[in-house]
N, C-alpha and C. Protein backbone atom coordinates (compact mmCIF):
# COMPACT_ATOMS: atom_id res chain seq x y z
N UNK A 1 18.78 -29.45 -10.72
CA UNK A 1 20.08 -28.81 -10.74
C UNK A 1 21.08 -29.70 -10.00
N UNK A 2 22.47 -30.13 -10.28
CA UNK A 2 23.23 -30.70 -10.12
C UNK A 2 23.80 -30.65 -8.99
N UNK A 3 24.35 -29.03 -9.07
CA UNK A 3 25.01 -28.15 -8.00
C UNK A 3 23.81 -27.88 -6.87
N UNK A 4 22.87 -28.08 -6.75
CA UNK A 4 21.96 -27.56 -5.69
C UNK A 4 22.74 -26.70 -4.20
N UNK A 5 21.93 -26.04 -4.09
CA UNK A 5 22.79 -25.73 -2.32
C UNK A 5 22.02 -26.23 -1.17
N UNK A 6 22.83 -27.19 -0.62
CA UNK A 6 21.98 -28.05 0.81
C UNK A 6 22.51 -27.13 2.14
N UNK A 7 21.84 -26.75 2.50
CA UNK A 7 22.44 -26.38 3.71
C UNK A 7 21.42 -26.28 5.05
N UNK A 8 21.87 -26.80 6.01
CA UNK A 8 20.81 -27.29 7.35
C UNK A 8 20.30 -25.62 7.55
N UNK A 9 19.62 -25.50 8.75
CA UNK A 9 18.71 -24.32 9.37
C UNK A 9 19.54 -23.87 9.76
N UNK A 10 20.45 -24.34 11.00
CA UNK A 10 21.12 -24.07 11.31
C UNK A 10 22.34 -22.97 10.92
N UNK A 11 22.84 -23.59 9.75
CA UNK A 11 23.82 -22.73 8.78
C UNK A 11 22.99 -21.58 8.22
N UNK A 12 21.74 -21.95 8.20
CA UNK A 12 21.18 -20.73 7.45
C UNK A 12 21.38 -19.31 8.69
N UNK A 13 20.74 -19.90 9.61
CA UNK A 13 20.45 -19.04 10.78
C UNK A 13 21.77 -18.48 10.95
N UNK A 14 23.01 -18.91 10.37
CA UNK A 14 24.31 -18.37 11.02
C UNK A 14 24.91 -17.09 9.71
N UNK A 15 23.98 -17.67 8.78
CA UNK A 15 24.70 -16.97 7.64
C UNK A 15 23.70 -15.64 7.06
N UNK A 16 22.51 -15.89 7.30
CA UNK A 16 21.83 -14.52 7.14
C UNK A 16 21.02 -13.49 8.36
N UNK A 17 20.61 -12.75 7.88
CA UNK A 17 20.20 -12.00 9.42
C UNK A 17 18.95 -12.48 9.85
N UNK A 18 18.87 -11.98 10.80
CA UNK A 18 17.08 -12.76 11.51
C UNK A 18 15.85 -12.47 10.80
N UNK A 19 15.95 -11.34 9.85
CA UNK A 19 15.12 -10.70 8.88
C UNK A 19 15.43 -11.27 7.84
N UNK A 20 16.29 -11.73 6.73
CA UNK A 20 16.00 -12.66 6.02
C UNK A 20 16.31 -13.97 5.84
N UNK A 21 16.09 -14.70 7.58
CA UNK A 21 16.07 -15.66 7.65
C UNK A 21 14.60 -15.94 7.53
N UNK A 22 13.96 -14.85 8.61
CA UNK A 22 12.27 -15.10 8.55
C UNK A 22 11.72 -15.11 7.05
N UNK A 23 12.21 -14.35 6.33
CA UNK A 23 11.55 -14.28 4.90
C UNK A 23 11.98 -15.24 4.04
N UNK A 24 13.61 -15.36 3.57
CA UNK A 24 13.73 -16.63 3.03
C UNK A 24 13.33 -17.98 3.28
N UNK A 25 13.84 -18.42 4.56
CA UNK A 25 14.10 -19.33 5.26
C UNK A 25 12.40 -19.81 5.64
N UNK A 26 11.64 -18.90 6.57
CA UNK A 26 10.58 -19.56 6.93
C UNK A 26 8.87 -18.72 6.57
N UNK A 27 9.08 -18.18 5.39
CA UNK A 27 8.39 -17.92 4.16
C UNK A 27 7.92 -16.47 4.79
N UNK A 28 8.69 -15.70 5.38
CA UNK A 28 8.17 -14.75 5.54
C UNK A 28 7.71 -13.58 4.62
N UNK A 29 7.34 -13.00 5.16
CA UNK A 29 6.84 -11.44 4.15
C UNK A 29 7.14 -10.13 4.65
N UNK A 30 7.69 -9.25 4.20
CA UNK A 30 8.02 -7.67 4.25
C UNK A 30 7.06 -6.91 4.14
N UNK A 31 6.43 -6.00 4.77
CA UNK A 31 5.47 -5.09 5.23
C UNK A 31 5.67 -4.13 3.95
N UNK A 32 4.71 -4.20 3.15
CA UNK A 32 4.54 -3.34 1.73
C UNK A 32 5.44 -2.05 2.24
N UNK A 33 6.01 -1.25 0.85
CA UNK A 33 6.54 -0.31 1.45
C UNK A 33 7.93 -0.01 2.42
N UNK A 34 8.78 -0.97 2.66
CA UNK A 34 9.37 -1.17 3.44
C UNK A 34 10.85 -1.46 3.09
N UNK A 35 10.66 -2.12 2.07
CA UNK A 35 11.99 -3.03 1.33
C UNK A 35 12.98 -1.95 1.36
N UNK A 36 14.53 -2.06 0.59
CA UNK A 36 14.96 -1.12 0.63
C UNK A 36 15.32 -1.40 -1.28
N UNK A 37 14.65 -2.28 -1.70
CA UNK A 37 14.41 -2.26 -3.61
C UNK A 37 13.25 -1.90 -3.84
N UNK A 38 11.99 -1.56 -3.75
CA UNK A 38 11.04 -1.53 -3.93
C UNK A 38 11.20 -0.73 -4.60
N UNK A 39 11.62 0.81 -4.15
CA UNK A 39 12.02 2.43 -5.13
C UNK A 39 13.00 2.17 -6.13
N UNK A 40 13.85 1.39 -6.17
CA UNK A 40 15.24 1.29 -6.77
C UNK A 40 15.31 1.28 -8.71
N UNK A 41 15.73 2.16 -8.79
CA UNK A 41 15.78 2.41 -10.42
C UNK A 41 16.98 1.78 -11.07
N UNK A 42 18.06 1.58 -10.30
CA UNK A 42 19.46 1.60 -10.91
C UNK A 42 19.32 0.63 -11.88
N UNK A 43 20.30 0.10 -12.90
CA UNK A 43 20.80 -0.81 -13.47
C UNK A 43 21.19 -1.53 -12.91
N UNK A 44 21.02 -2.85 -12.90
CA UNK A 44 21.98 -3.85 -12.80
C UNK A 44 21.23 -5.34 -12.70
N UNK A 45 21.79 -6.20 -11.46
CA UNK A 45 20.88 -7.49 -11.39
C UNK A 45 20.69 -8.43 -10.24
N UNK A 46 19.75 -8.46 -10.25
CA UNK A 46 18.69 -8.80 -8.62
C UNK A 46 19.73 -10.37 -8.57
N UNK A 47 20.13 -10.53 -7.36
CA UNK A 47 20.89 -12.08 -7.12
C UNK A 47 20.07 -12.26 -5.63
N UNK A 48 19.60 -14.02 -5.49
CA UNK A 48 19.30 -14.43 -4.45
C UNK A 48 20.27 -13.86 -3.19
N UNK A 49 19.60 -13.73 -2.25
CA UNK A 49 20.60 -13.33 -1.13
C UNK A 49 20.95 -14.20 -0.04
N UNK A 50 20.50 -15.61 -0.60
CA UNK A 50 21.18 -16.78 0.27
C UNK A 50 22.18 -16.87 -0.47
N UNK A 51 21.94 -17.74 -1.99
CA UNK A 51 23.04 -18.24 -2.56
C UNK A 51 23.65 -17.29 -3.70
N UNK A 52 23.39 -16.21 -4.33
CA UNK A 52 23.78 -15.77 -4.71
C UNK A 52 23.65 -15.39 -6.62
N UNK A 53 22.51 -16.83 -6.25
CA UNK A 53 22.24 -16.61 -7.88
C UNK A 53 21.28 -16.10 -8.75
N UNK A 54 21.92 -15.26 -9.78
CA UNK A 54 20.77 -14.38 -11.08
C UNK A 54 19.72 -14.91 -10.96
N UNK A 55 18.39 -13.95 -10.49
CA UNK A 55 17.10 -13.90 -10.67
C UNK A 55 16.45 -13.02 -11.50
N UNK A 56 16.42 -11.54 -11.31
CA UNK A 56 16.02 -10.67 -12.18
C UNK A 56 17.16 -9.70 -12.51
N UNK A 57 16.84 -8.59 -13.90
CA UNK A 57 17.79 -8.15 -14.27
C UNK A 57 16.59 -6.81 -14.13
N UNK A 58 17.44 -5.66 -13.94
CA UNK A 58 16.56 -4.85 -13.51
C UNK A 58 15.58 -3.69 -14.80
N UNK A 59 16.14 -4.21 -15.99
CA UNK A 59 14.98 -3.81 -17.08
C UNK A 59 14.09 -4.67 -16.64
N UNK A 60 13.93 -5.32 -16.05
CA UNK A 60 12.42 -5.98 -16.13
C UNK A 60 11.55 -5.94 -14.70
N UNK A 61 12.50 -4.71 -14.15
CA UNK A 61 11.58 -4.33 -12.80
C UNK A 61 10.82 -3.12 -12.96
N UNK A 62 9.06 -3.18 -12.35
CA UNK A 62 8.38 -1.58 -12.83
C UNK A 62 7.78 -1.32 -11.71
N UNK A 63 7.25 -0.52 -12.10
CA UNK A 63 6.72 0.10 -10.31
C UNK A 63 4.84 -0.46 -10.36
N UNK A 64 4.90 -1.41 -9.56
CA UNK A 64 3.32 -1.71 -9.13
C UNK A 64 2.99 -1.29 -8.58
N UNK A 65 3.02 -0.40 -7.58
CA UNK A 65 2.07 0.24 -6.53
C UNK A 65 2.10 -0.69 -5.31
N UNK A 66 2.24 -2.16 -5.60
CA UNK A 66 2.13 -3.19 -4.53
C UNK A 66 2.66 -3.29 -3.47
N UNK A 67 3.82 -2.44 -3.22
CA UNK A 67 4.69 -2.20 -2.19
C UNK A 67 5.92 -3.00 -2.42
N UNK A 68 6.45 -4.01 -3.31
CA UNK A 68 7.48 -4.95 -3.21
C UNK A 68 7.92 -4.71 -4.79
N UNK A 69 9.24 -4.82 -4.55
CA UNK A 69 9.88 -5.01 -6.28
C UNK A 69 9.06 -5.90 -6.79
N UNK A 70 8.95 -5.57 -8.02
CA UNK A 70 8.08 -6.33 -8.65
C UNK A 70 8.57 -6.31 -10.21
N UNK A 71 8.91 -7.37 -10.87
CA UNK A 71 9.75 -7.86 -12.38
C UNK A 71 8.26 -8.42 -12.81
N UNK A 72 8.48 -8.28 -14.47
CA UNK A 72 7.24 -8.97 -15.02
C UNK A 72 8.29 -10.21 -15.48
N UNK A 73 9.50 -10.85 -15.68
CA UNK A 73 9.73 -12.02 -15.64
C UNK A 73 10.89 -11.83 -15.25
N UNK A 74 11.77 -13.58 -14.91
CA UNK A 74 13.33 -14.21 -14.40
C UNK A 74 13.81 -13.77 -15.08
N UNK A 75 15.25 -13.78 -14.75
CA UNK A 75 16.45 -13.53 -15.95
C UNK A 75 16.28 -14.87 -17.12
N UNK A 76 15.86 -16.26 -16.07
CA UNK A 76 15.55 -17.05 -17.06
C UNK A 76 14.87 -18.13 -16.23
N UNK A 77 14.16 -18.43 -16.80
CA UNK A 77 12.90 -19.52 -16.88
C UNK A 77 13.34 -20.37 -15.30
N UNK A 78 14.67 -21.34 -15.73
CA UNK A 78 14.63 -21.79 -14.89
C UNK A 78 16.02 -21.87 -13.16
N UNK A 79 15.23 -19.94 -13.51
CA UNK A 79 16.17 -19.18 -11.91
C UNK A 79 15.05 -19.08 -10.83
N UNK A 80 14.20 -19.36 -10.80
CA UNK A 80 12.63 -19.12 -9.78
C UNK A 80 12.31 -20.85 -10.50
N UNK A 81 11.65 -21.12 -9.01
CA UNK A 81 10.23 -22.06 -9.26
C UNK A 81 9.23 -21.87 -8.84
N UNK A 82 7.94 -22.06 -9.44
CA UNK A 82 6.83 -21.50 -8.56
C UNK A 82 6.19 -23.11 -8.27
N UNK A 83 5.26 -22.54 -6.81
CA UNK A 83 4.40 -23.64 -6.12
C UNK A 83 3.59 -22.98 -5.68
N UNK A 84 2.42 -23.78 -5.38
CA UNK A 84 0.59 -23.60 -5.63
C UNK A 84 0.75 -23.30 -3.83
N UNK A 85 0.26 -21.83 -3.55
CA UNK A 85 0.60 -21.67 -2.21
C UNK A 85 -0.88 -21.12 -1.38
N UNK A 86 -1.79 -21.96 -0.59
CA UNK A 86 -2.79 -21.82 -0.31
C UNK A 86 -3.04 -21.10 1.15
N UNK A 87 -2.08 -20.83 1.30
CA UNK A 87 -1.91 -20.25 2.53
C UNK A 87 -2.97 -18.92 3.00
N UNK A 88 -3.05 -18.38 4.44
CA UNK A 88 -3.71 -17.06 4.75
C UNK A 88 -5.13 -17.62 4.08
N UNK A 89 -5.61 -18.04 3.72
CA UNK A 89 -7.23 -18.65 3.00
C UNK A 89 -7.04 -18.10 1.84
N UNK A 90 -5.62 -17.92 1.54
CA UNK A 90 -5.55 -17.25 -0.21
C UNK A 90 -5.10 -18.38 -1.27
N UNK A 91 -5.29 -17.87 -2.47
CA UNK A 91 -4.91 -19.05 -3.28
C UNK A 91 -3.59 -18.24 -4.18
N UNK A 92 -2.16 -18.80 -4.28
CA UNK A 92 -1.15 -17.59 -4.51
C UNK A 92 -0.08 -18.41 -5.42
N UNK A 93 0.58 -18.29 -6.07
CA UNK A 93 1.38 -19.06 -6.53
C UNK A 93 2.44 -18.48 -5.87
N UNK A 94 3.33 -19.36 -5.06
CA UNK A 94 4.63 -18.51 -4.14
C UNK A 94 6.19 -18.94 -5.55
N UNK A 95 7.21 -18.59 -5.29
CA UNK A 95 8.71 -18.55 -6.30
C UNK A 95 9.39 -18.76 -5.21
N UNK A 96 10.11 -19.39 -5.71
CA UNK A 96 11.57 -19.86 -4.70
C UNK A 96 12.71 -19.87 -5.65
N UNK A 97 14.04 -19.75 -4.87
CA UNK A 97 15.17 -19.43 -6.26
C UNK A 97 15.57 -21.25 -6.28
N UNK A 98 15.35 -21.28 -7.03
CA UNK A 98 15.65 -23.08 -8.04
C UNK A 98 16.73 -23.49 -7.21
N UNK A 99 18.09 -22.88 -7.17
CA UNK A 99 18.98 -23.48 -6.39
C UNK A 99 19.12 -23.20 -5.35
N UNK A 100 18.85 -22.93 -4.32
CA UNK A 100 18.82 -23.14 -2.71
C UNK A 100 16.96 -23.03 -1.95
N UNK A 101 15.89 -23.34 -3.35
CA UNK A 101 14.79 -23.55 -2.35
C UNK A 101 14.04 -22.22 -1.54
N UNK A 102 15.17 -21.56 -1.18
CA UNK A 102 14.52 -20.02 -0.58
C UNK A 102 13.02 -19.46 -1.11
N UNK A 103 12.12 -18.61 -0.56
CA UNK A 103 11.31 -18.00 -0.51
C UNK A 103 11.88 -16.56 -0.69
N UNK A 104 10.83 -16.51 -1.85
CA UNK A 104 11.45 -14.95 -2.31
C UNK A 104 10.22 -14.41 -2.57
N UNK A 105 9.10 -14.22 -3.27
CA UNK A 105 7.85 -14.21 -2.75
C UNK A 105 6.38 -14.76 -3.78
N UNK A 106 5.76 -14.00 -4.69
CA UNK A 106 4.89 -14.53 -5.51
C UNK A 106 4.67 -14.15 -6.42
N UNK A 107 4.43 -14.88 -7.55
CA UNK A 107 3.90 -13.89 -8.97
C UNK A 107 2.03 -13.90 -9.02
N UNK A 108 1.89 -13.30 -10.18
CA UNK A 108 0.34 -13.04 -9.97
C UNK A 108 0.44 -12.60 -11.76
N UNK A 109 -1.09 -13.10 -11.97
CA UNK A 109 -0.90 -12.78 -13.57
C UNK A 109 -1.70 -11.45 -13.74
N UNK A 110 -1.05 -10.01 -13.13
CA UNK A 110 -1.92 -8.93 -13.53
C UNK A 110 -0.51 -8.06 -13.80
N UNK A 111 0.46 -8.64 -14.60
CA UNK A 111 1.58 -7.45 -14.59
C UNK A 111 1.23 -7.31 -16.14
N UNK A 112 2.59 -6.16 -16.38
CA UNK A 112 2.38 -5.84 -17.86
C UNK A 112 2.90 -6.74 -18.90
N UNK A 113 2.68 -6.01 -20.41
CA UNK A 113 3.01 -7.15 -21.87
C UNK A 113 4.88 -6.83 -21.25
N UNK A 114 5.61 -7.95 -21.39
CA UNK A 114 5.18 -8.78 -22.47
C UNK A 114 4.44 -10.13 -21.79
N UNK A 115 4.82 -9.94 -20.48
CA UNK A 115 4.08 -11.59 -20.21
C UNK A 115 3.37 -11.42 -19.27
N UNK A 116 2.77 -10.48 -18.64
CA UNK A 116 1.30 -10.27 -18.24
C UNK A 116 2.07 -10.60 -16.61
N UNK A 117 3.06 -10.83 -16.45
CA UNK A 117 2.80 -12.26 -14.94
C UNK A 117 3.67 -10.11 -13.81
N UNK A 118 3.36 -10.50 -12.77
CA UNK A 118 4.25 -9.85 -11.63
C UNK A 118 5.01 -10.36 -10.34
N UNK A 119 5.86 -10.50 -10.68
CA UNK A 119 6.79 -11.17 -9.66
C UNK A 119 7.09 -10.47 -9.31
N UNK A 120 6.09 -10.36 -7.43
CA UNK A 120 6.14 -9.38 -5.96
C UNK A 120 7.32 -10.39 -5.25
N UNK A 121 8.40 -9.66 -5.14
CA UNK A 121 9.60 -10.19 -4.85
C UNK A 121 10.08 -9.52 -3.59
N UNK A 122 10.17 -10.53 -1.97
CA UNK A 122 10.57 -9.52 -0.65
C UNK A 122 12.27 -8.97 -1.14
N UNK A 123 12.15 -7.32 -1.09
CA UNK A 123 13.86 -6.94 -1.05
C UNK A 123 14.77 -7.87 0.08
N UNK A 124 14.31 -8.54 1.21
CA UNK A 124 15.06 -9.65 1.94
C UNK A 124 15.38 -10.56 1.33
N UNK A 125 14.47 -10.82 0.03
CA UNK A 125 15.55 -12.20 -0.48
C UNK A 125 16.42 -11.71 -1.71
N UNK A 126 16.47 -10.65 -2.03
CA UNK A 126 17.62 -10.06 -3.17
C UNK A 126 18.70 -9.16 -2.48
N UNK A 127 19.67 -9.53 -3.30
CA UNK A 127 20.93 -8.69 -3.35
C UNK A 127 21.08 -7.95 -4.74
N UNK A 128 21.10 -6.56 -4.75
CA UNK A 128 21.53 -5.88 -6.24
C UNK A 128 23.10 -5.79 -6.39
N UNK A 129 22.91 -6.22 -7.55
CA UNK A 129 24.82 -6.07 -8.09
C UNK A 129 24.30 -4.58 -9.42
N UNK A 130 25.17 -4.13 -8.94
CA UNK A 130 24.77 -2.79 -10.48
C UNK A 130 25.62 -2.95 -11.22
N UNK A 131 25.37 -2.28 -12.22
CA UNK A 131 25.58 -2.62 -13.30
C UNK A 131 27.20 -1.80 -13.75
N UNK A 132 28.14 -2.39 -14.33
CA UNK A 132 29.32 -2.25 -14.62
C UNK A 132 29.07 -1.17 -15.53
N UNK A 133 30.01 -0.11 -15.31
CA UNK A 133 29.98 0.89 -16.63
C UNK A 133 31.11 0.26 -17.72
């Protein structure tokens, strides 16, 4: 991406709260159950909450049981990247939003058709915009 967003720790630390600095910023995780999207039915569309950009649209969020919003895919292909995340002695594929790098959390291939995948997404790294009548 052209436009990328660079921005030091520093700026991060000034621009989001200490809670999703830990989660974006230094790969934290939200205590299942907790988020304040996890329940969320409305219309509209999930935006990174560093930089601001379209990740999920909320037809494609369902309820897993998992404790975290969870979309069976991106708004588009290439709004998330995933990386091979071996962390905790687990083997996980983690998502980050393409343009600013952030940690947002992991997919897993046990969601529903149409594409099988579940993207467990911390509500710390989304912002909902609803949907315009």
């Amino acid at each position: 991406m052209p436009n990328k967003v660079r921005k030091s720790e520093e700026e991060w630390r000034r621009e989001l709260t200490p809670h999703q600095y830990h989660v974006l910023r230094q790969k934290g995780t939200e205590r299942p159950f907790t988020g304040e999207y996890e329940a969320k039915d409305d219309p509209g569309m999930y935006r990174c909450a560093a930089c601001g950009q379209p990740l999920f649209e909320s037809d494609t969020k369902f309820h897993s049981g998992s404790g975290w919003p969870s979309f069976y895919q991106p708004i588009a292909s290439e709004a998330v990247q995933a990386h091979e995340d071996n962390s905790y002695g687990m083997r996980r594929v983690e998502v980050t939003c393409s343009n600013c790098d952030s940690h947002l959390g992991h997919v897993f291939p046990d969601g529903p058709r149409p594409t099988g995948q579940r993207f467990c997404i911390n509500s710390a790294s989304l912002k909902f915009e609803p949907k315009k009548s």
